[in-house]
C-alpha atoms as a PDB file:
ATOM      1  CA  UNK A   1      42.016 147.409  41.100  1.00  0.00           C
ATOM      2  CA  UNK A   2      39.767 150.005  42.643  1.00  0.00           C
ATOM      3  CA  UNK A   3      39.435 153.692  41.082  1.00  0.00           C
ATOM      4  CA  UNK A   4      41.500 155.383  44.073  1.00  0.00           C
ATOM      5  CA  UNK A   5      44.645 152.400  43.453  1.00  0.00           C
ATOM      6  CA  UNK A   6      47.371 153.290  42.123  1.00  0.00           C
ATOM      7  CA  UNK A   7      48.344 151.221  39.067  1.00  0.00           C
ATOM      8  CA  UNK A   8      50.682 148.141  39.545  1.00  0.00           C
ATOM      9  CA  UNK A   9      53.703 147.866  36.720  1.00  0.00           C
ATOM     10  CA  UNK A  10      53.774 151.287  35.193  1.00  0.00           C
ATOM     11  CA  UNK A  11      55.690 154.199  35.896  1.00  0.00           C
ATOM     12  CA  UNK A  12      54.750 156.940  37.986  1.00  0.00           C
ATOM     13  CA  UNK A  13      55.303 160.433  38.158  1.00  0.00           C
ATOM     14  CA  UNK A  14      54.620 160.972  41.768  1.00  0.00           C
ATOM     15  CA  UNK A  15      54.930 164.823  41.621  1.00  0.00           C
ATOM     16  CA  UNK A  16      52.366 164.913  39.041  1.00  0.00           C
ATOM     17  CA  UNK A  17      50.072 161.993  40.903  1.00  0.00           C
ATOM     18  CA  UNK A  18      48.158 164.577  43.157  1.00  0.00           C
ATOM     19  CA  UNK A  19      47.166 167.920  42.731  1.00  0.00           C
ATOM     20  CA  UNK A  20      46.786 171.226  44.460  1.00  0.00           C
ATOM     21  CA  UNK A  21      43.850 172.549  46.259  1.00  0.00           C
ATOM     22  CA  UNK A  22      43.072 176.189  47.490  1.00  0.00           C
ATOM     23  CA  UNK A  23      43.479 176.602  51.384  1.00  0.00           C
ATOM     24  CA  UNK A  24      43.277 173.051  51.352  1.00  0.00           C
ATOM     25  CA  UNK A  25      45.479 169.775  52.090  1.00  0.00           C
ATOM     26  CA  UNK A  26      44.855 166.812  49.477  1.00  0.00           C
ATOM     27  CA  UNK A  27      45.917 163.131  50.273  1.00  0.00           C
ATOM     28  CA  UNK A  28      45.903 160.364  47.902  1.00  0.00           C
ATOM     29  CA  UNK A  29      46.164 156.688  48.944  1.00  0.00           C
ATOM     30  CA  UNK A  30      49.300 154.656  46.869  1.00  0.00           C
ATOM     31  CA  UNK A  31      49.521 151.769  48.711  1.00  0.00           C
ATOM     32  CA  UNK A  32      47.714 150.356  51.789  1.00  0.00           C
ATOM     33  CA  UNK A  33      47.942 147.370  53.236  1.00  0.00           C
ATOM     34  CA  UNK A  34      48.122 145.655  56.862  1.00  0.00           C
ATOM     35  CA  UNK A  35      51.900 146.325  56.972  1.00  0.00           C
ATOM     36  CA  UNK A  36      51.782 150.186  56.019  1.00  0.00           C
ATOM     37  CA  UNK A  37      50.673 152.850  54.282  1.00  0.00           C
ATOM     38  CA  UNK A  38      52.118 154.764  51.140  1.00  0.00           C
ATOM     39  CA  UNK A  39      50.388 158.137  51.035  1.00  0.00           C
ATOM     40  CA  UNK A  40      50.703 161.186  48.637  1.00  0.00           C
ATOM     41  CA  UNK A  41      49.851 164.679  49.835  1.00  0.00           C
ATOM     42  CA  UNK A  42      49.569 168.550  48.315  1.00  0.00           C
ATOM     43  CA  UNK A  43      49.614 171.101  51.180  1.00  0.00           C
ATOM     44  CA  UNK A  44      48.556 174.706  49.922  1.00  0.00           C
ATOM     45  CA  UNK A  45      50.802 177.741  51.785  1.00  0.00           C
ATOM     46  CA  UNK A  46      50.086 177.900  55.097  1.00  0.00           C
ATOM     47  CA  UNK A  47      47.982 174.432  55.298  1.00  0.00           C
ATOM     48  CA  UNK A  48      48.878 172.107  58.405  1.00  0.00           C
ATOM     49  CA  UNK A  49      48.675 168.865  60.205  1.00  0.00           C
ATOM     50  CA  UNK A  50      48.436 169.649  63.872  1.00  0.00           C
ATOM     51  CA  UNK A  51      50.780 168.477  66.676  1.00  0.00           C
ATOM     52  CA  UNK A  52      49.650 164.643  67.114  1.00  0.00           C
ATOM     53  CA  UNK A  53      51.637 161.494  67.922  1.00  0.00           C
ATOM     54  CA  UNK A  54      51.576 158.203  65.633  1.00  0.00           C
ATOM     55  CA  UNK A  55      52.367 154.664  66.735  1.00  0.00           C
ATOM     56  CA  UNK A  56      55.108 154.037  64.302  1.00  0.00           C
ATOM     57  CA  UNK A  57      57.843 155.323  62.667  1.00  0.00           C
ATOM     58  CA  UNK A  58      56.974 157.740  59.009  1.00  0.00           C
ATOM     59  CA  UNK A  59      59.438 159.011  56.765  1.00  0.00           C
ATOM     60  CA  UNK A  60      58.524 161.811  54.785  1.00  0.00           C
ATOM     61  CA  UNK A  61      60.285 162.436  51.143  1.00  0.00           C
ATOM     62  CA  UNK A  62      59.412 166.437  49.745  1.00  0.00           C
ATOM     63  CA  UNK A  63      58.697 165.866  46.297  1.00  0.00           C
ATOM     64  CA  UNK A  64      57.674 169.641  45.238  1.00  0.00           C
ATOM     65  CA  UNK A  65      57.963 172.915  47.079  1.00  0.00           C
ATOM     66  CA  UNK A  66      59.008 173.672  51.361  1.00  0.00           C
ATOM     67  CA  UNK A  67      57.492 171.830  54.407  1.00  0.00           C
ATOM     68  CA  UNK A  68      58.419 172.702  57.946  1.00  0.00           C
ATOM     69  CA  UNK A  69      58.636 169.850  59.848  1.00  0.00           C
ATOM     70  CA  UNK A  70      58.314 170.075  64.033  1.00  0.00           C
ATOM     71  CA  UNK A  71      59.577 166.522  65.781  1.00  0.00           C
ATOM     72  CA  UNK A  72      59.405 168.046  69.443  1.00  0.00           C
ATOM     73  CA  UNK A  73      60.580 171.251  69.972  1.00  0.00           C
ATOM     74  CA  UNK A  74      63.381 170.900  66.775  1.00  0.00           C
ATOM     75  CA  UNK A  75      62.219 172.138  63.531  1.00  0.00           C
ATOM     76  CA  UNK A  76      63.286 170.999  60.898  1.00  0.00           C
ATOM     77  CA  UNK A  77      63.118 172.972  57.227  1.00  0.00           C
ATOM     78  CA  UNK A  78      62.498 170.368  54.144  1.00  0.00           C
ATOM     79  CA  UNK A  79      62.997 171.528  50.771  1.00  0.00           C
ATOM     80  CA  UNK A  80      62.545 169.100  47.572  1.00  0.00           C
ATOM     81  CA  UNK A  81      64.639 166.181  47.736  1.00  0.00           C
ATOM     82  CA  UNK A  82      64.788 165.996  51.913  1.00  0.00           C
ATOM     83  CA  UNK A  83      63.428 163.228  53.630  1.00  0.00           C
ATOM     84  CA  UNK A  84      62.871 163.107  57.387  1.00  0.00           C
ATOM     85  CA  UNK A  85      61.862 160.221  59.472  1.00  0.00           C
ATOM     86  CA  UNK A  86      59.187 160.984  62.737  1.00  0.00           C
ATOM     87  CA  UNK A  87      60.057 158.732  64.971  1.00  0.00           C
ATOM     88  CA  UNK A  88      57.179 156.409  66.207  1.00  0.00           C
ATOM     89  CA  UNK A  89      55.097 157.895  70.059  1.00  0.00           C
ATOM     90  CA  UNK A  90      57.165 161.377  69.102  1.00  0.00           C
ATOM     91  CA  UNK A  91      54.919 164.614  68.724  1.00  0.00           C
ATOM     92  CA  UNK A  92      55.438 166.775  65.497  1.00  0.00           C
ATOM     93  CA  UNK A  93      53.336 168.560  63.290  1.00  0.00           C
ATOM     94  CA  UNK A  94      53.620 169.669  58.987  1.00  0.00           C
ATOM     95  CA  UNK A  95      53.295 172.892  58.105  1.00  0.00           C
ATOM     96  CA  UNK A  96      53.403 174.205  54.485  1.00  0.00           C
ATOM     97  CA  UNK A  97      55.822 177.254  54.425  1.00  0.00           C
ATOM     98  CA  UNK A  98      55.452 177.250  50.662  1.00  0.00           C
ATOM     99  CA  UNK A  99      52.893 174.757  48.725  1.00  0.00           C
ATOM    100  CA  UNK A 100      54.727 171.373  49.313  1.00  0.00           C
ATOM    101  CA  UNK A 101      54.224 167.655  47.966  1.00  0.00           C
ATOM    102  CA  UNK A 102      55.051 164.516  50.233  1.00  0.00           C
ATOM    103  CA  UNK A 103      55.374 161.075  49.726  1.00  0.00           C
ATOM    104  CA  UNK A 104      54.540 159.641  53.087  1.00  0.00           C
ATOM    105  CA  UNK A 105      55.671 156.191  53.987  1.00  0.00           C
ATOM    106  CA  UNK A 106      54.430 154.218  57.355  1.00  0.00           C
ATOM    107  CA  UNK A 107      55.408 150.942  58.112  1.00  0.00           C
ATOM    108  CA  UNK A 108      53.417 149.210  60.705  1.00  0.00           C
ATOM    109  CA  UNK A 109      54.795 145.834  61.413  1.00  0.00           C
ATOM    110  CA  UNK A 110      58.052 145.848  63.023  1.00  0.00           C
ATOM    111  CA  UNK A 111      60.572 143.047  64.977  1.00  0.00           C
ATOM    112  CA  UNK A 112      60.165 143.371  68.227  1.00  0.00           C
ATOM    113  CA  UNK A 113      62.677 145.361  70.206  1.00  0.00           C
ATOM    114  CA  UNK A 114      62.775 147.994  66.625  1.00  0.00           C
END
């Protein structure tokens, strides 16, 4: 297991797993493999992620303070607790309306025709 793994078997506190930064966004690898990605991030107030596309579907679970989440033109307020999933080729950008913690889950093997 590499220093930036998460470890295997034990419990986790994910809100506690990664930590904030000032005027900065912090993201912290839990799993990665071929098939996806498990991410953690800390946005400070105010911090985004730009308007971009990805090529697969990501669901987003708010484990600590507000997100705004834009999937087009529909925003979409998160508080802790709210997941939303960005569907795959669909712009939207993250925006910290308050600091906010995500668990961010991409899966990127899917059946065709999914």
């Amino acid at each position: 297991m590499t220093s930036d793994q998460f470890p295997r078997d034990q419990v986790m506190v994910l809100e506690e797993a990664v930590e904030y930064a000032d005027q900065s966004i912090v993201s912290k690898p839990v799993v990665k493999s071929p098939g996806g990605n498990v991410s953690l991030f800390a946005f400070d107030q105010g911090q985004e992620l730009s308007e971009h596309t990805a090529p697969f579907d990501a669901m987003v679970q708010v484990i600590d303070g507000t997100a705004q989440i834009r999937i087009n033109d529909n925003v979409h307020s998160l508080n802790k607790g709210d997941s939303i999933i960005m569907p795959a080729g669909e712009p939207h950008a993250v925006k910290a309306v308050k600091k906010f913690k995500m668990l961010l889950t991409m899966i990127k093997s899917q059946e065709p025709g999914d």
